[in-house]
Protein backbone atom coordinates (compact mmCIF):
# COMPACT_ATOMS: atom_id res chain seq x y z
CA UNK A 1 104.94 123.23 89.71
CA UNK A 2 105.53 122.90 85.77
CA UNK A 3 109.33 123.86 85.80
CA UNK A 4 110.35 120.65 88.24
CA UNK A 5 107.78 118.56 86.92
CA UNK A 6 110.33 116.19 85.06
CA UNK A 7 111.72 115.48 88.80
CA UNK A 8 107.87 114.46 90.14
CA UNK A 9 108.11 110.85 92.18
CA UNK A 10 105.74 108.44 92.87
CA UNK A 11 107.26 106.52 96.47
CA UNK A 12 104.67 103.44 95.65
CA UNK A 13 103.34 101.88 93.15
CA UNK A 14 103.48 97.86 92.53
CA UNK A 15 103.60 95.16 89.63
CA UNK A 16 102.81 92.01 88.92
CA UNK A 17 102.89 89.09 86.50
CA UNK A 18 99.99 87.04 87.76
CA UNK A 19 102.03 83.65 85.91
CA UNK A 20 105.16 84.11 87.61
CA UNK A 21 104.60 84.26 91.65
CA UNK A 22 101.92 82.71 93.73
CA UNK A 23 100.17 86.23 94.77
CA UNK A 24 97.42 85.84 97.88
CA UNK A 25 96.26 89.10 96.53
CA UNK A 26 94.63 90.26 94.43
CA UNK A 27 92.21 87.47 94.60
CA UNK A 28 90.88 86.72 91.44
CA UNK A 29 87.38 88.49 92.49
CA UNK A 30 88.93 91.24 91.89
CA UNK A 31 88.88 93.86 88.97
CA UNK A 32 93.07 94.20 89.29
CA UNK A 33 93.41 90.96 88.97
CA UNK A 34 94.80 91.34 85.60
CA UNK A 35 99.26 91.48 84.81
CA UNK A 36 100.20 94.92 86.06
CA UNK A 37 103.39 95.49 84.17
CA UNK A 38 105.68 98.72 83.67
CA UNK A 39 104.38 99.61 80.08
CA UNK A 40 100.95 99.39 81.43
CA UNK A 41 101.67 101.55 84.17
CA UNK A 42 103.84 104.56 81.74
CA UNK A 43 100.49 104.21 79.79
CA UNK A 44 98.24 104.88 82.89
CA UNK A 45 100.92 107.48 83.92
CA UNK A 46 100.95 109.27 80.24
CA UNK A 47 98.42 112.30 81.24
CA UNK A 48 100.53 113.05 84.30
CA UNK A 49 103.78 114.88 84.73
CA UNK A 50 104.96 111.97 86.47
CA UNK A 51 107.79 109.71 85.06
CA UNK A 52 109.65 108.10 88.00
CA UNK A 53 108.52 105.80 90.41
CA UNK A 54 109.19 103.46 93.29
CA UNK A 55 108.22 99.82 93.21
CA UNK A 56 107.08 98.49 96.40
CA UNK A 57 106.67 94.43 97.27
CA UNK A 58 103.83 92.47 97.02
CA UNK A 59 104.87 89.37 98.30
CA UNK A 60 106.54 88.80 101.45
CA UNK A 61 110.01 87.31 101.92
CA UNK A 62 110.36 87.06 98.30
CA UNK A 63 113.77 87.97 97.06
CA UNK A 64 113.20 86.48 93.11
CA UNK A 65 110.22 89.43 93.37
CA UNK A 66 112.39 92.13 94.02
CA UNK A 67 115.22 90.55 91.49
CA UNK A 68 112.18 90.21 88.99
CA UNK A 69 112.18 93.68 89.55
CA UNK A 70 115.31 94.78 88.75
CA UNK A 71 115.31 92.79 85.71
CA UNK A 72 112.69 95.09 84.22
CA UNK A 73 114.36 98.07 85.54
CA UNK A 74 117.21 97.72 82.80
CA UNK A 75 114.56 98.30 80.42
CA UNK A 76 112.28 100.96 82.31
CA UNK A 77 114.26 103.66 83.26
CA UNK A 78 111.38 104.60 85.09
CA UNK A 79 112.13 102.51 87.94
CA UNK A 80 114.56 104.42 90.23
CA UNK A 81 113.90 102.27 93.53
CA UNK A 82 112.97 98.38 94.63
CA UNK A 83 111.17 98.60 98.24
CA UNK A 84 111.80 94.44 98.86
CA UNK A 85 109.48 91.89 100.53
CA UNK A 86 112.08 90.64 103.35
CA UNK A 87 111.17 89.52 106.86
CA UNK A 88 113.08 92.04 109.42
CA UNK A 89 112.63 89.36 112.17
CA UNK A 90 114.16 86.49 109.51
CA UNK A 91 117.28 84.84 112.07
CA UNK A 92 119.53 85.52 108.68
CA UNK A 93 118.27 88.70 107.67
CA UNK A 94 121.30 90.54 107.68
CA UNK A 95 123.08 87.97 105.60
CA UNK A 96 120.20 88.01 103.39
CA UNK A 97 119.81 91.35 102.94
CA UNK A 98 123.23 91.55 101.85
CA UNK A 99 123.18 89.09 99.00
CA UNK A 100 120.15 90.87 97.90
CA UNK A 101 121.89 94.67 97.99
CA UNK A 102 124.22 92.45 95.21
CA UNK A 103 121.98 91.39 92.96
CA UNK A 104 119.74 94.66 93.25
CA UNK A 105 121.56 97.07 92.91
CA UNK A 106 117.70 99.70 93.28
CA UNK A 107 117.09 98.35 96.61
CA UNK A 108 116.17 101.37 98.74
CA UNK A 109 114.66 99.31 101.48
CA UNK A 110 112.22 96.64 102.42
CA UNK A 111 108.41 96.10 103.75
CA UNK A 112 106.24 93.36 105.57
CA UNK A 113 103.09 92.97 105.11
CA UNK A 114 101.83 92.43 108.38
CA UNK A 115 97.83 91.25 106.78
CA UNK A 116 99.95 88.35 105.67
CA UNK A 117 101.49 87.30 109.07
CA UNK A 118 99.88 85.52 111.81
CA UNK A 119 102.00 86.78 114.85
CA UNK A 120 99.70 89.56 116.61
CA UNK A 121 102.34 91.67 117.80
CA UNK A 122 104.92 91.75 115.08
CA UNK A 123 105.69 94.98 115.64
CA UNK A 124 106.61 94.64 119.16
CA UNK A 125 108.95 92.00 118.58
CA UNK A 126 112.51 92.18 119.55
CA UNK A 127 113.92 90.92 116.45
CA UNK A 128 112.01 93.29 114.60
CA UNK A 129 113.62 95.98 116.43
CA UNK A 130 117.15 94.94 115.63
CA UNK A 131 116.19 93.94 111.86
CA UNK A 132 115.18 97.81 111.50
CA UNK A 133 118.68 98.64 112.90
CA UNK A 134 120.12 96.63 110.19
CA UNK A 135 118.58 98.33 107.54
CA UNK A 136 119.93 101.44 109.05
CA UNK A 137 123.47 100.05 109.12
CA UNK A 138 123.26 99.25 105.33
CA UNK A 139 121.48 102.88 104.68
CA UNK A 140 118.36 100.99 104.07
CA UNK A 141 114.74 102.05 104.71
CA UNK A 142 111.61 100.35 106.50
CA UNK A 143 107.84 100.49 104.84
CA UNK A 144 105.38 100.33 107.39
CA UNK A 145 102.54 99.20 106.40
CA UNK A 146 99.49 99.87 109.45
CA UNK A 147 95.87 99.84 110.18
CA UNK A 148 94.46 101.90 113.49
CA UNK A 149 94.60 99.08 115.72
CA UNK A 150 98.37 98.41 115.21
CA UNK A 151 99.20 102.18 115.45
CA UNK A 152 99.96 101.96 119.02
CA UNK A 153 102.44 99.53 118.75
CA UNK A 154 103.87 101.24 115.67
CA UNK A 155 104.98 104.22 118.38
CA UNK A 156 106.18 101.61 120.73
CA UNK A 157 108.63 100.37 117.41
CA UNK A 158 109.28 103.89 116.75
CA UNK A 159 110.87 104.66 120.00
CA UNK A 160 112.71 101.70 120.45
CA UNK A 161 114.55 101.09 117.31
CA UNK A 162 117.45 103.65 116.48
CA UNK A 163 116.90 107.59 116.46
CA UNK A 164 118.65 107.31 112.75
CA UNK A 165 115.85 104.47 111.33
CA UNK A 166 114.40 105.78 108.10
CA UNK A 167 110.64 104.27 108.45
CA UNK A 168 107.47 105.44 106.23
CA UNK A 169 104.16 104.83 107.07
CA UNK A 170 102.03 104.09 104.17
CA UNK A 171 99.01 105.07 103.00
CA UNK A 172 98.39 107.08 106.57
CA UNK A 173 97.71 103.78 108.22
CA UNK A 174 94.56 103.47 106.26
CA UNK A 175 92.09 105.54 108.27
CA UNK A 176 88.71 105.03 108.56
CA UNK A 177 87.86 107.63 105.49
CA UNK A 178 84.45 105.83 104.40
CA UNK A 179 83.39 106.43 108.04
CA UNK A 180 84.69 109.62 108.13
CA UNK A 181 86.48 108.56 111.26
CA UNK A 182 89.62 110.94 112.63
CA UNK A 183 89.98 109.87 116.25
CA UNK A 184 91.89 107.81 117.55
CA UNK A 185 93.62 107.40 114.35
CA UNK A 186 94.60 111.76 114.83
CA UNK A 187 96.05 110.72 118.40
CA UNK A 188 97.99 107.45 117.23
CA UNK A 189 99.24 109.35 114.15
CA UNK A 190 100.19 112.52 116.45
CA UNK A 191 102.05 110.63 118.50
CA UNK A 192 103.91 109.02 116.09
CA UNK A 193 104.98 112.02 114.08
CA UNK A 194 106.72 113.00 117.19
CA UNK A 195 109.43 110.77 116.18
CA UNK A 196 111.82 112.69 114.03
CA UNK A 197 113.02 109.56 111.59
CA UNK A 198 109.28 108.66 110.94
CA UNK A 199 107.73 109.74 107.41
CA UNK A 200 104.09 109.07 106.25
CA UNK A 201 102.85 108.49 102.49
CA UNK A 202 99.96 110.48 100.96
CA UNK A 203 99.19 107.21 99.16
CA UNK A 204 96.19 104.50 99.11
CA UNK A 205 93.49 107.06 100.33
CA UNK A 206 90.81 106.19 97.35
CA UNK A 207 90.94 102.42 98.39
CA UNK A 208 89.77 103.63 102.18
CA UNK A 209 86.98 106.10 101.19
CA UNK A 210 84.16 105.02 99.31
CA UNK A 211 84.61 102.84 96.66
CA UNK A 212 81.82 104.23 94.71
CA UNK A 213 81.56 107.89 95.26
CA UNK A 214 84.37 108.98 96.70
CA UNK A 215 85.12 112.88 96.51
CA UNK A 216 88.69 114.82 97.31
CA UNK A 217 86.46 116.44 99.87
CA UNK A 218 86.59 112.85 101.71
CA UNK A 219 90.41 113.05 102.01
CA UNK A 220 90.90 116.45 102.96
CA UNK A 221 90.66 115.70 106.99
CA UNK A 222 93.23 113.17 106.77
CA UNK A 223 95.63 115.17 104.53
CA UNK A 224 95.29 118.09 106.60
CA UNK A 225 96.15 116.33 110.00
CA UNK A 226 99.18 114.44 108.52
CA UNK A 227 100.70 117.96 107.23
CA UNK A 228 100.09 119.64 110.51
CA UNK A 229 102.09 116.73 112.41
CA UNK A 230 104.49 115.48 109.85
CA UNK A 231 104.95 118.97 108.40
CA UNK A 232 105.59 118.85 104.28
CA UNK A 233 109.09 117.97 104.86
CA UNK A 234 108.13 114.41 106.12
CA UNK A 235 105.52 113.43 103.65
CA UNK A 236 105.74 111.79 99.82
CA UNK A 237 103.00 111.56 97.08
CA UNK A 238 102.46 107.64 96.22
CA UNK A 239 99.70 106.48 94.05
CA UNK A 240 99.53 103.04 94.70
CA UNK A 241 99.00 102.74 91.36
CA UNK A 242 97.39 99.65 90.61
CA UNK A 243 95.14 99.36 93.77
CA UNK A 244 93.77 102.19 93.59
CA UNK A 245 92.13 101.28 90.65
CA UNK A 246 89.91 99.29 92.78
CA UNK A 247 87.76 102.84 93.61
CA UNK A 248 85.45 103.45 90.39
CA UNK A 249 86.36 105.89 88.00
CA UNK A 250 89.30 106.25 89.35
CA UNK A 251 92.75 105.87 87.11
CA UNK A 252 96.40 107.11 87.74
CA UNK A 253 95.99 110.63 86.68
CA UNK A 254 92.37 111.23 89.19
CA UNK A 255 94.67 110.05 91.62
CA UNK A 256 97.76 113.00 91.12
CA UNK A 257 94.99 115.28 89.93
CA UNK A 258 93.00 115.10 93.35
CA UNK A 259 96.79 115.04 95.15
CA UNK A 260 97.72 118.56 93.44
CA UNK A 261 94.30 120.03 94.34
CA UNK A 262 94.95 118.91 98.19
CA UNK A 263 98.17 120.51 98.39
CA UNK A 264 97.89 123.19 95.61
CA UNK A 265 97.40 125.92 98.98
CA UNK A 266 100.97 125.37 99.95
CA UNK A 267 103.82 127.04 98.56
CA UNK A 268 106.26 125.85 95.49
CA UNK A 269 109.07 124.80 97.59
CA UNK A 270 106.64 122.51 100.04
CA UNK A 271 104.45 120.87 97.15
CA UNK A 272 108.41 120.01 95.53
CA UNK A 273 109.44 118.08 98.69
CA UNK A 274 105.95 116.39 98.76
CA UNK A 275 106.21 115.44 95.23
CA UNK A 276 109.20 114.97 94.63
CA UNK A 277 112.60 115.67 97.27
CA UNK A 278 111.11 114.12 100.26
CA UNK A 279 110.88 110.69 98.70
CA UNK A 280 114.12 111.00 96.86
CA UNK A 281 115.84 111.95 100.05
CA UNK A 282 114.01 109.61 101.97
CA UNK A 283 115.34 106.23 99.69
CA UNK A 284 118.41 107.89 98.87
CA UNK A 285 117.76 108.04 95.27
């Protein structure tokens, strides 16, 4: 890996400035509850060969965040991409979308978080469905972010919005990894990697196992069933760098270390796309 490793990508990793938004999370129980800025993530990233990185919403419908954003971009190189909190369903989401391709000029896509939304079947909502054809229109991607029960309707999306979507799943959907659970997860996952324009993110694993003991062993099921249906042209490293810092003893560079030892069987060219072409290609970077 050493002679690309100046072109290694992380596809998500966040930031925040606890003063500046009103964040729901992380609640101030919580060990990351702390300002999560871009020199304190190049210093968590300093033992690792990675140096670029996509930043990926934490609020939703928050344009300032994403414009926040960009602001420190023009100082951290680092930066390469703005994933945006916008509401696909919003009735002006189009026109908002456009005036915030203007003042971003990083924005690569957006995400929802659907743990923040109240309707129970966002993702089978008709103006959903058209908002991802937007983003399509503008060469703009869609983070989806799932648990196992909202998998199902995730392949009902999948098949209705257009064949040329770009959509990611992150974080695998967040299986059941401290239960060691596969199924039906494997099925729901299966059947979405059917669809051709669908990606899934090797990202926010550590926060699903055990908090306290996890082990790469824990992570290897899920890892191996995403390559075997997504293939390693269709997946992307992400550390979600800060969160995972939420699993003890665990810090930016156990995260990439335990990645590389996951993939380290395949060949070169397959760990490059993982780490690195897939998610360029993916956000048109």
């Amino acid at each position: 890996m050493d002679h690309w490793i100046h072109k290694i990508l992380d596809s998500h990793c966040h930031l925040w400035e606890l003063g500046r938004f009103q964040y729901p999370w992380p609640t101030p129980d919580l060990a990351i509850h702390q300002d999560h800025l871009p020199e304190h993530l190049l210093q968590a990233m300093i033992n690792t060969p990675v140096r670029d990185v996509v930043f990926v919403q934490c609020l939703n419908d928050c344009p300032e965040e994403a414009k926040w954003v960009m602001s420190l971009s023009r100082e951290y190189k680092c930066i390469k991409g703005i994933v945006a909190g916008l509401d696909p369903t919003h009735p002006q989401f189009e026109s908002r979308l456009v005036s915030l391709k203007e003042a971003v000029p990083l924005l690569v896509g957006v995400r929802h978080i659907l743990d923040l939304d109240d309707r129970p079947h966002y993702l089978l909502e008709e103006d959903l469905v058209a908002g991802v054809n937007v983003l399509q229109a503008h060469n703009l991607t869609f983070d989806l972010l799932l648990r196992p029960p909202l998998l199902e309707e995730a392949v009902v999306l999948a098949g209705r919005v257009s064949a040329g979507a770009r959509i990611v799943v992150d974080h695998l959907a967040k299986p059941y990894i401290t239960a060691g659970k596969l199924d039906p997860w494997r099925q729901h996952i299966t059947a979405l990697a059917r669809h051709p324009n669908l990606y899934c993110k090797l990202s926010g694993m550590v926060t699903e196992a055990d908090l306290e003991k996890w082990k790469t062993e824990d992570l290897r099921p899920y890892v191996e069933h995403v390559l075997s249906v997504f293939g390693p042209e269709r997946l992307m490293f992400g550390s979600d760098w800060p969160v995972c810092r939420l699993a003890s003893n665990t810090d930016y560079q156990r995260v990439f270390s335990t990645m590389r030892e996951l993939l380290q069987h395949l060949p070169h060219h397959h760990q490059e796309m993982i780490f690195s072409t897939n998610a360029r290609t993916f956000y048109n970077l």
